[in-house]
C-alpha atoms as a PDB file:
ATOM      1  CA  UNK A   1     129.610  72.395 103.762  1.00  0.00           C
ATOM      2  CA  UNK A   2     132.094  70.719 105.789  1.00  0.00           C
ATOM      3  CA  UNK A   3     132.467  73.861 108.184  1.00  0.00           C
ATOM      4  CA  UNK A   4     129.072  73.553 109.126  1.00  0.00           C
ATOM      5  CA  UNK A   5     128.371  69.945 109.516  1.00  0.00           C
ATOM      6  CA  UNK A   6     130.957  69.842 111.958  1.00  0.00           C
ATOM      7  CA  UNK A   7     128.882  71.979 113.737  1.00  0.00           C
ATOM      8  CA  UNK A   8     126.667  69.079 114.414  1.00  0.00           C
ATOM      9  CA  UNK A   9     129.078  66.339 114.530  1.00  0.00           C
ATOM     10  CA  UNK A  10     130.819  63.889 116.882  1.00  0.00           C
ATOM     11  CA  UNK A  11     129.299  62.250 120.251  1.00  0.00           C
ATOM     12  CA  UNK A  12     127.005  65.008 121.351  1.00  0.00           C
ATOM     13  CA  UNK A  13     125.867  66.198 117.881  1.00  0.00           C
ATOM     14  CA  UNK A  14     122.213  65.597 119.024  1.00  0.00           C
ATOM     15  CA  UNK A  15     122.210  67.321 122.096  1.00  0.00           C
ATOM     16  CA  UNK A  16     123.737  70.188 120.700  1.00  0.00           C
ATOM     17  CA  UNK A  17     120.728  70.540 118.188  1.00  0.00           C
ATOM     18  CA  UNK A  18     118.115  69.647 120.456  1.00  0.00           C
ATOM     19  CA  UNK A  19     119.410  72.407 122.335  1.00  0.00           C
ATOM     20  CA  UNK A  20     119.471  74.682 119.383  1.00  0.00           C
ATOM     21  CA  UNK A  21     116.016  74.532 118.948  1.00  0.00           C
ATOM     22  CA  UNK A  22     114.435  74.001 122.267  1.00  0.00           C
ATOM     23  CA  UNK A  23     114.421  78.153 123.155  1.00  0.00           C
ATOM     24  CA  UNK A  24     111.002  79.248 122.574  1.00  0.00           C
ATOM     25  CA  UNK A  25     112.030  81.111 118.896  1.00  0.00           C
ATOM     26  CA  UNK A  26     112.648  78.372 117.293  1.00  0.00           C
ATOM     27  CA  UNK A  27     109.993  76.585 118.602  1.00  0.00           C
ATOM     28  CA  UNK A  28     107.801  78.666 116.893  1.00  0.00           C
ATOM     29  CA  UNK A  29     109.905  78.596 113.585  1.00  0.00           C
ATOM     30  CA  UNK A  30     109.397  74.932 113.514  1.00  0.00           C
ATOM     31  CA  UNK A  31     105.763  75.482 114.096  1.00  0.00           C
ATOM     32  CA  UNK A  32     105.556  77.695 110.957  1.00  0.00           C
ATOM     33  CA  UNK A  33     107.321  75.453 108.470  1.00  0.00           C
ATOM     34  CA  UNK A  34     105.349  72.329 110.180  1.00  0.00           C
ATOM     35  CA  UNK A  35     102.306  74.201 109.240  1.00  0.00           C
ATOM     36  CA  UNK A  36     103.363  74.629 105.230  1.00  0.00           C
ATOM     37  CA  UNK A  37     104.680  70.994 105.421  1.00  0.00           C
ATOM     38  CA  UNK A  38     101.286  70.348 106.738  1.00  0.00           C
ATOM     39  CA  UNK A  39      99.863  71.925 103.436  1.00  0.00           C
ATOM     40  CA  UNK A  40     101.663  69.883 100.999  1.00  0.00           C
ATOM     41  CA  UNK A  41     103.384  66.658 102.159  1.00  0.00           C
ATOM     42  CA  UNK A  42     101.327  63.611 101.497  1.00  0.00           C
ATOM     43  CA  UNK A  43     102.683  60.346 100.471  1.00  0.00           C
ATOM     44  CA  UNK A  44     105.781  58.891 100.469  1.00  0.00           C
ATOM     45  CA  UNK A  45     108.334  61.713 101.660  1.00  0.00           C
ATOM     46  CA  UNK A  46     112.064  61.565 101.514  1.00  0.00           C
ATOM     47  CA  UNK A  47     114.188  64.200 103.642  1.00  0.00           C
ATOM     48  CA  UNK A  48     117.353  65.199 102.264  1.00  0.00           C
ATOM     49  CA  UNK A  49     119.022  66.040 105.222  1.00  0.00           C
ATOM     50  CA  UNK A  50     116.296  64.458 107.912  1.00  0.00           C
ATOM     51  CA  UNK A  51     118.504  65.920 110.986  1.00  0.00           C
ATOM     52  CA  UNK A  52     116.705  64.754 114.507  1.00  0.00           C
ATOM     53  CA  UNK A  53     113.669  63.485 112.497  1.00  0.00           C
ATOM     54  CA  UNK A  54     111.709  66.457 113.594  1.00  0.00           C
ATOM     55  CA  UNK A  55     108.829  66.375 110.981  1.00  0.00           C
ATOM     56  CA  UNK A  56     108.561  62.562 111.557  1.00  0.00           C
ATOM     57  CA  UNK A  57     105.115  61.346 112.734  1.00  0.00           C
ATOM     58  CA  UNK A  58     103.835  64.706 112.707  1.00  0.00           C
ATOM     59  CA  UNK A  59     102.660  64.778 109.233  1.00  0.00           C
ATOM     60  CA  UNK A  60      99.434  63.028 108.784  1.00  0.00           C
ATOM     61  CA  UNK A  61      98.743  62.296 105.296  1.00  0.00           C
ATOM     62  CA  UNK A  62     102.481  61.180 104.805  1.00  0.00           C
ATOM     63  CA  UNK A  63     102.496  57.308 104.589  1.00  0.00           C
ATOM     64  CA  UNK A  64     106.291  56.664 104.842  1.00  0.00           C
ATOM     65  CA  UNK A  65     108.810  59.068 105.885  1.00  0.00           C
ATOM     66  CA  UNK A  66     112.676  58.277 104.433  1.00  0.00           C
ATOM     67  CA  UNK A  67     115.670  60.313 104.426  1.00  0.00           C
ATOM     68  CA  UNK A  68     119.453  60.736 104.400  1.00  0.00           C
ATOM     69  CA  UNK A  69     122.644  63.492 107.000  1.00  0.00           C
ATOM     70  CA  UNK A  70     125.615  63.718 106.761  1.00  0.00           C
ATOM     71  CA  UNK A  71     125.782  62.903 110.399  1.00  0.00           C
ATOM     72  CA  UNK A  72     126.057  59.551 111.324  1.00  0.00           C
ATOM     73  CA  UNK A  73     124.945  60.676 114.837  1.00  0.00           C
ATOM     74  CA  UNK A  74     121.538  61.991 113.440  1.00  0.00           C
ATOM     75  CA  UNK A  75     121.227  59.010 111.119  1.00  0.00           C
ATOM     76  CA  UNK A  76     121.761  56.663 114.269  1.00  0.00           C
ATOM     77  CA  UNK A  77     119.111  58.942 116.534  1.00  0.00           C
ATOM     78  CA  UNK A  78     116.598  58.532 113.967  1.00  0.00           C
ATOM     79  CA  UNK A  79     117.050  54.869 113.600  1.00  0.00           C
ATOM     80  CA  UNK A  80     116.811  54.420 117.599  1.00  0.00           C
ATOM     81  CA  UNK A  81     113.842  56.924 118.115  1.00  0.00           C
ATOM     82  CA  UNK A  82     111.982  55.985 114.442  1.00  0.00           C
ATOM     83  CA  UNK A  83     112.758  52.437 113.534  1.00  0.00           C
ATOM     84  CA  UNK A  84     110.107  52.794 110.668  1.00  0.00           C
ATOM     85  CA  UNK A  85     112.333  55.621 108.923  1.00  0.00           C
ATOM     86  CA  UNK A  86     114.626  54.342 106.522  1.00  0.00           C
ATOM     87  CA  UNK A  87     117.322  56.975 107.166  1.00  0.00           C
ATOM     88  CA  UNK A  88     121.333  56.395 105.692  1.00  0.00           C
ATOM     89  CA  UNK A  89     124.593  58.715 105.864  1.00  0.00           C
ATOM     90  CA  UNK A  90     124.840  60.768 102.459  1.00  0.00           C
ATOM     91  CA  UNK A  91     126.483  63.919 100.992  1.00  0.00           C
ATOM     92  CA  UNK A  92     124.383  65.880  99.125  1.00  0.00           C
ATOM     93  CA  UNK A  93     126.980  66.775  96.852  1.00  0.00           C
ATOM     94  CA  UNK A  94     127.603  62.873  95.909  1.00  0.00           C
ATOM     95  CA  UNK A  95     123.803  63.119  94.486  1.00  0.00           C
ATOM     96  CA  UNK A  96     121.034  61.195  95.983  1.00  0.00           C
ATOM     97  CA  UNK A  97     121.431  57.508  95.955  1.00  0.00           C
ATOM     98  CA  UNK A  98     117.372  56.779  95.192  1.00  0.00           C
ATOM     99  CA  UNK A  99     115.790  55.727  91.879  1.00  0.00           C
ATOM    100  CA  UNK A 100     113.599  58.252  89.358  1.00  0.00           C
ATOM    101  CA  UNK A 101     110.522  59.298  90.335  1.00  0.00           C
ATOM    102  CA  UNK A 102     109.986  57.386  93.470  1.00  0.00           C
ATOM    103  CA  UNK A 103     108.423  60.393  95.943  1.00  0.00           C
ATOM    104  CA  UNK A 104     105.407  62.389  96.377  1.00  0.00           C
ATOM    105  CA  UNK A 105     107.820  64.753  97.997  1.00  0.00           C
ATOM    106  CA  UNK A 106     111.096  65.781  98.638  1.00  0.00           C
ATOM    107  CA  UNK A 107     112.676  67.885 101.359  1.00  0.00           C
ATOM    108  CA  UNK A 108     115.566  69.705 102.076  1.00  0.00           C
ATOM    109  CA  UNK A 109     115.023  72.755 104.550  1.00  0.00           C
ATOM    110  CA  UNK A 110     117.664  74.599 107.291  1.00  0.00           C
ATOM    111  CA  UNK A 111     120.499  73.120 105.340  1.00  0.00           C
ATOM    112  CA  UNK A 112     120.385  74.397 100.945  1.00  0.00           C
ATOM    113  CA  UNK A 113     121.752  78.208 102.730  1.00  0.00           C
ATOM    114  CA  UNK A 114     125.276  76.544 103.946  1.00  0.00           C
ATOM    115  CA  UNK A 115     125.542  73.649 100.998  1.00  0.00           C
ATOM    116  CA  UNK A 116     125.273  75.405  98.199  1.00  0.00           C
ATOM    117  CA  UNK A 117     125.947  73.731  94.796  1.00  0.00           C
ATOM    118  CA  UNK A 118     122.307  74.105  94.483  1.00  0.00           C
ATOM    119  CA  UNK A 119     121.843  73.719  90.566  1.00  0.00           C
ATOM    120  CA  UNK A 120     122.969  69.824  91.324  1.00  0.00           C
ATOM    121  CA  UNK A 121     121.321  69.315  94.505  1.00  0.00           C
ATOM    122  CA  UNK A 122     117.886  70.946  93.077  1.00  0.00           C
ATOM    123  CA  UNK A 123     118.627  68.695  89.951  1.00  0.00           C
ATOM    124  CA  UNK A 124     118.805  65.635  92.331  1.00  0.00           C
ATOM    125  CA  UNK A 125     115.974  66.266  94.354  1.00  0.00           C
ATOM    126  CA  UNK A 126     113.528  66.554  91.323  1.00  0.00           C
ATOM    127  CA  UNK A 127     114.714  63.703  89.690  1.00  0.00           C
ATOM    128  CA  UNK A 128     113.919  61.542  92.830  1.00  0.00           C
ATOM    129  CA  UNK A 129     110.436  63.218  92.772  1.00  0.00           C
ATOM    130  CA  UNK A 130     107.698  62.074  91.055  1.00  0.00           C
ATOM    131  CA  UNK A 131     106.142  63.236  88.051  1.00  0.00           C
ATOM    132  CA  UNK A 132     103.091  65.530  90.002  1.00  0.00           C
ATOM    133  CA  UNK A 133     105.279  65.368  93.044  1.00  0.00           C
ATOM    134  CA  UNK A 134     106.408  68.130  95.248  1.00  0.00           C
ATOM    135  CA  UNK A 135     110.127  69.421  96.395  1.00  0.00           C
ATOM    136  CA  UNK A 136     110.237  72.010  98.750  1.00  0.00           C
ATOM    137  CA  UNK A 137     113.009  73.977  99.756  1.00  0.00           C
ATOM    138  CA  UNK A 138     114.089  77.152 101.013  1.00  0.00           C
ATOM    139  CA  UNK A 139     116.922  79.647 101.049  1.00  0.00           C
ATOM    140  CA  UNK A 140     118.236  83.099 102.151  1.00  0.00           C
ATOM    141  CA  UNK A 141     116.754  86.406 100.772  1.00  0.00           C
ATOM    142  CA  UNK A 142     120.948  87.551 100.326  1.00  0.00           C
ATOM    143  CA  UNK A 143     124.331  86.149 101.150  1.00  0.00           C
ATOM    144  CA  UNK A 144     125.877  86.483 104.511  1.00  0.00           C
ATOM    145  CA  UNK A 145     128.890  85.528 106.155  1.00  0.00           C
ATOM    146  CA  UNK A 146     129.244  83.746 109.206  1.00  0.00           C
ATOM    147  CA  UNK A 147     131.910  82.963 112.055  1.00  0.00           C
ATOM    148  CA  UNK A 148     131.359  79.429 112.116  1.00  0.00           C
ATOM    149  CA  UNK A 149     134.032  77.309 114.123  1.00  0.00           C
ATOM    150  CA  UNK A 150     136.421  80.057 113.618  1.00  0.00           C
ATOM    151  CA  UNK A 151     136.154  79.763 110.291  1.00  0.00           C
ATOM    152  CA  UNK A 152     134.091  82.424 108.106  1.00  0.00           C
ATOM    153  CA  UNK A 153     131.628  81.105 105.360  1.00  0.00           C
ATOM    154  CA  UNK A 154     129.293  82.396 103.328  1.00  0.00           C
ATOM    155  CA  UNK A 155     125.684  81.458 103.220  1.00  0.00           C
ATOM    156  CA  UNK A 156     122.911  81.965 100.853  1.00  0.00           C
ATOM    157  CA  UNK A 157     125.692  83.005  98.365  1.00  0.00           C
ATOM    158  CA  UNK A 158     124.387  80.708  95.222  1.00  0.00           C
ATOM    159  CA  UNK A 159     121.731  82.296  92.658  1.00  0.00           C
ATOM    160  CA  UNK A 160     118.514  80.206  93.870  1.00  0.00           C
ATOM    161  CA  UNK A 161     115.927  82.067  91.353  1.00  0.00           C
ATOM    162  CA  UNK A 162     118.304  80.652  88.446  1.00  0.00           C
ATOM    163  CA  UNK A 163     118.572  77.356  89.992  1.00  0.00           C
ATOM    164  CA  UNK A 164     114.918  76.672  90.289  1.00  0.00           C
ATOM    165  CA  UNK A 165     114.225  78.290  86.624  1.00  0.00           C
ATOM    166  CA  UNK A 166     116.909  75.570  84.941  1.00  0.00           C
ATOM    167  CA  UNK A 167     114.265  73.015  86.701  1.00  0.00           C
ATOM    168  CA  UNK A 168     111.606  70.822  85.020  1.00  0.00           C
ATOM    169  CA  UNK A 169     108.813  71.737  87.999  1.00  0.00           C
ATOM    170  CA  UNK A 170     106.906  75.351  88.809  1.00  0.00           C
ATOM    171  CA  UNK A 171     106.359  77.217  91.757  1.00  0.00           C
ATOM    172  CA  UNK A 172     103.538  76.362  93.864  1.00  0.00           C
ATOM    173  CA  UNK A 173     104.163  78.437  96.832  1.00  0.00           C
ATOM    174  CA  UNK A 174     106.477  80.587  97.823  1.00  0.00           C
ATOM    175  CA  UNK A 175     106.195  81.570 101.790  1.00  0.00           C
ATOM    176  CA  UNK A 176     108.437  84.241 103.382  1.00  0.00           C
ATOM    177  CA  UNK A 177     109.307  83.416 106.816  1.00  0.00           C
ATOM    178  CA  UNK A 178     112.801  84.550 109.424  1.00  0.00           C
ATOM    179  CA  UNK A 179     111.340  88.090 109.706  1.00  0.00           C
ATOM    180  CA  UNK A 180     111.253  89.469 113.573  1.00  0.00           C
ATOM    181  CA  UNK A 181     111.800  86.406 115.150  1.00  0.00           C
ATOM    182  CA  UNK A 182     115.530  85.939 113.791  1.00  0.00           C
ATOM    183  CA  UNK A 183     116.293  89.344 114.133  1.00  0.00           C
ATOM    184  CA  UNK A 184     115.028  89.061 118.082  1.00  0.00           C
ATOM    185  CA  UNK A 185     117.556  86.184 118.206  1.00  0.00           C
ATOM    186  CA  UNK A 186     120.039  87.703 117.444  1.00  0.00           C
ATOM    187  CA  UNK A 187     119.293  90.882 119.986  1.00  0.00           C
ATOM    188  CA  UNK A 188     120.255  89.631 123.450  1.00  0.00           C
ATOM    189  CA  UNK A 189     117.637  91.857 125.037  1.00  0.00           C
ATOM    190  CA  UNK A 190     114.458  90.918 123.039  1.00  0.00           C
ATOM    191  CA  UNK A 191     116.016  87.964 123.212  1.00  0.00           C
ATOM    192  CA  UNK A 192     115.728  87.107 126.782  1.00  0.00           C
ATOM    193  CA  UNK A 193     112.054  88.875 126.897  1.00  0.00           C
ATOM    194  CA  UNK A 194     110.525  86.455 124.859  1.00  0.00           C
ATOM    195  CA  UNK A 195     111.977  83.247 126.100  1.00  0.00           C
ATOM    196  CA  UNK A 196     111.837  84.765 129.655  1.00  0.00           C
ATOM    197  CA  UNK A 197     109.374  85.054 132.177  1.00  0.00           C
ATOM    198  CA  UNK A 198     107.920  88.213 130.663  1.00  0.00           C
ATOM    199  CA  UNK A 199     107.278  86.512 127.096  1.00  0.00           C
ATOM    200  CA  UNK A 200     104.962  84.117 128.969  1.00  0.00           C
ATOM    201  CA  UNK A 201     102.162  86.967 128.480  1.00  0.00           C
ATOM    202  CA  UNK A 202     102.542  86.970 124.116  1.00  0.00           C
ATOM    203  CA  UNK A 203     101.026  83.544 123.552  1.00  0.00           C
ATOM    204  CA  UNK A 204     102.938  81.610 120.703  1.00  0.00           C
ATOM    205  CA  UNK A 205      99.451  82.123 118.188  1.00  0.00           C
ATOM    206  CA  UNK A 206     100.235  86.329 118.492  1.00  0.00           C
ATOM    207  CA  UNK A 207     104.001  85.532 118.182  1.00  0.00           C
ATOM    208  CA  UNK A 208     103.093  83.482 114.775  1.00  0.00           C
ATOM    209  CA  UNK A 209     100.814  85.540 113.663  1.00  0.00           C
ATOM    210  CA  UNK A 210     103.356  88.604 114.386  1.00  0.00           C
ATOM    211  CA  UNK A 211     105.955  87.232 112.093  1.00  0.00           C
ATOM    212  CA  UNK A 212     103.694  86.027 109.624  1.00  0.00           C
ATOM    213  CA  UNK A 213     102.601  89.865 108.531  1.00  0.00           C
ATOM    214  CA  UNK A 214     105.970  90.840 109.129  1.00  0.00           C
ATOM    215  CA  UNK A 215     107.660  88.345 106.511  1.00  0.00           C
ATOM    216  CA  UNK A 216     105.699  90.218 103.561  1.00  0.00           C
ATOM    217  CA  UNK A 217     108.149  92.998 104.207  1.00  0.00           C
ATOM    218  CA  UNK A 218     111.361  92.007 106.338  1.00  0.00           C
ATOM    219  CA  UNK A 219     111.338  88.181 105.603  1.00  0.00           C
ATOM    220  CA  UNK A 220     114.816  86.900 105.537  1.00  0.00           C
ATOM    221  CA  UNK A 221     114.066  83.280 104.299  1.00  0.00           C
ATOM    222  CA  UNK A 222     112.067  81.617 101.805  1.00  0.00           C
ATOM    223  CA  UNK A 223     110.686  78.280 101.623  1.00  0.00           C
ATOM    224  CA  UNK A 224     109.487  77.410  98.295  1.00  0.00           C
ATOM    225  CA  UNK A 225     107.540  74.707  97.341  1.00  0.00           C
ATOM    226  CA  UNK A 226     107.531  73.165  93.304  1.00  0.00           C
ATOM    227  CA  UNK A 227     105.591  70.640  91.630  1.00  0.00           C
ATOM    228  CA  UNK A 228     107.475  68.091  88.845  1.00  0.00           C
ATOM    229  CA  UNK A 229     106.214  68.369  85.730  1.00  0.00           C
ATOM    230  CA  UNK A 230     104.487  65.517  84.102  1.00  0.00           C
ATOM    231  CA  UNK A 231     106.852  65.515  81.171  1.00  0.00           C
ATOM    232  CA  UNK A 232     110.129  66.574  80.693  1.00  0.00           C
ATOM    233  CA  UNK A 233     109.237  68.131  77.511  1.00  0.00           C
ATOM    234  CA  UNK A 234     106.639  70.684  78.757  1.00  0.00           C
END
């Protein structure tokens, strides 16, 4: 975990992930989880690792919007850009320092893959849910390892079907997603097409609804949304 929040630390932490999704792929990635976010978050919401604040104020039937980084340069963003978001430093693998069953729903996307230690983070983030309430998540279809900061680490690499099965909530919805789209990020060529001039003529709807057909068979990433059951004890 450390290797990759460094990734996004120190005095231009925010600029460096504005940057990282500003190309025109990940644009469109965001617009795809936004829409299953769009689905299901109502309420009061808390984001495990909130990031930028990029789902803040765009979710309309969400009446507060609170979460937590482990950058204190995102947590200070989000203050300065949303001064309605509660938003605090925390690790992940400290817990979650809110109270039982305070939140329709609970968040944690782009960040499960590199953490890990998901039996105790999953753990957490139902337990702050409440009883009906939603946690959505996702994860990697297989591990991978990664140069990160000259430093190689392994993502995806925890069992997330057994983590989710040792929970007290059941799968609502399960959406595969990271088919073409991160495989055309990673190809230089198709790469350049697409955020260049010549992409201009693919609108972003053919794009999305490309890699939505394509994630039944080559998706890469899951997001996966659970309801908390009502009582422990069913």
């Amino acid at each position: 975990m450390d290797t990759y929040a460094k990734k996004f630390s120190g005095s231009k932490a925010v600029a460096r992930y504005q940057a990282k999704l500003a190309n025109r792929i990940d644009r469109i990635r965001h617009q795809l989880e936004l829409a299953i976010l769009l689905r299901h978050a109502t309420g009061r919401v808390f984001d495990c690792t909130i990031g930028i604040g990029r789902f803040v104020r765009t979710l309309p039937n969400v009446t507060s919007y609170e979460g937590s980084d482990l950058s204190p340069e995102f947590v200070d963003y989000v203050r300065r850009m949303f001064p309605e978001v509660r938003c605090y430093e925390g690790n992940l693998l400290d817990g979650i320092a809110e109270p039982d069953d305070a939140y329709d729903c609970v968040i944690c996307l782009r960040s499960l893959s590199a953490i890990g230690h998901l039996d105790k983070i999953l753990g957490e983030m139902v337990r702050i849910a409440a009883p009906g309430g939603l946690v959505i998540l996702d994860y990697g279809r297989k591990p991978i390892t990664l140069n990160l900061n000259c430093e190689q680490i392994t993502v995806d690499g925890a069992n997330a079907e057994a983590a989710i099965a040792q929970l007290s909530a059941d799968v609502v919805e399960v959406a595969r997603c990271d088919a073409l789209l991160t495989r055309a990020k990673r190809s230089a060529r198709l790469f350049r097409v697409l955020t260049g001039k010549a992409g201009r003529f693919i609108p972003d709807r053919v794009l999305r609804a490309i890699e939505t057909c394509a994630a039944y068979f080559f998706w890469e990433r899951q997001i996966v949304v659970l309801r908390k059951r009502i009582s422990s004890l069913v």
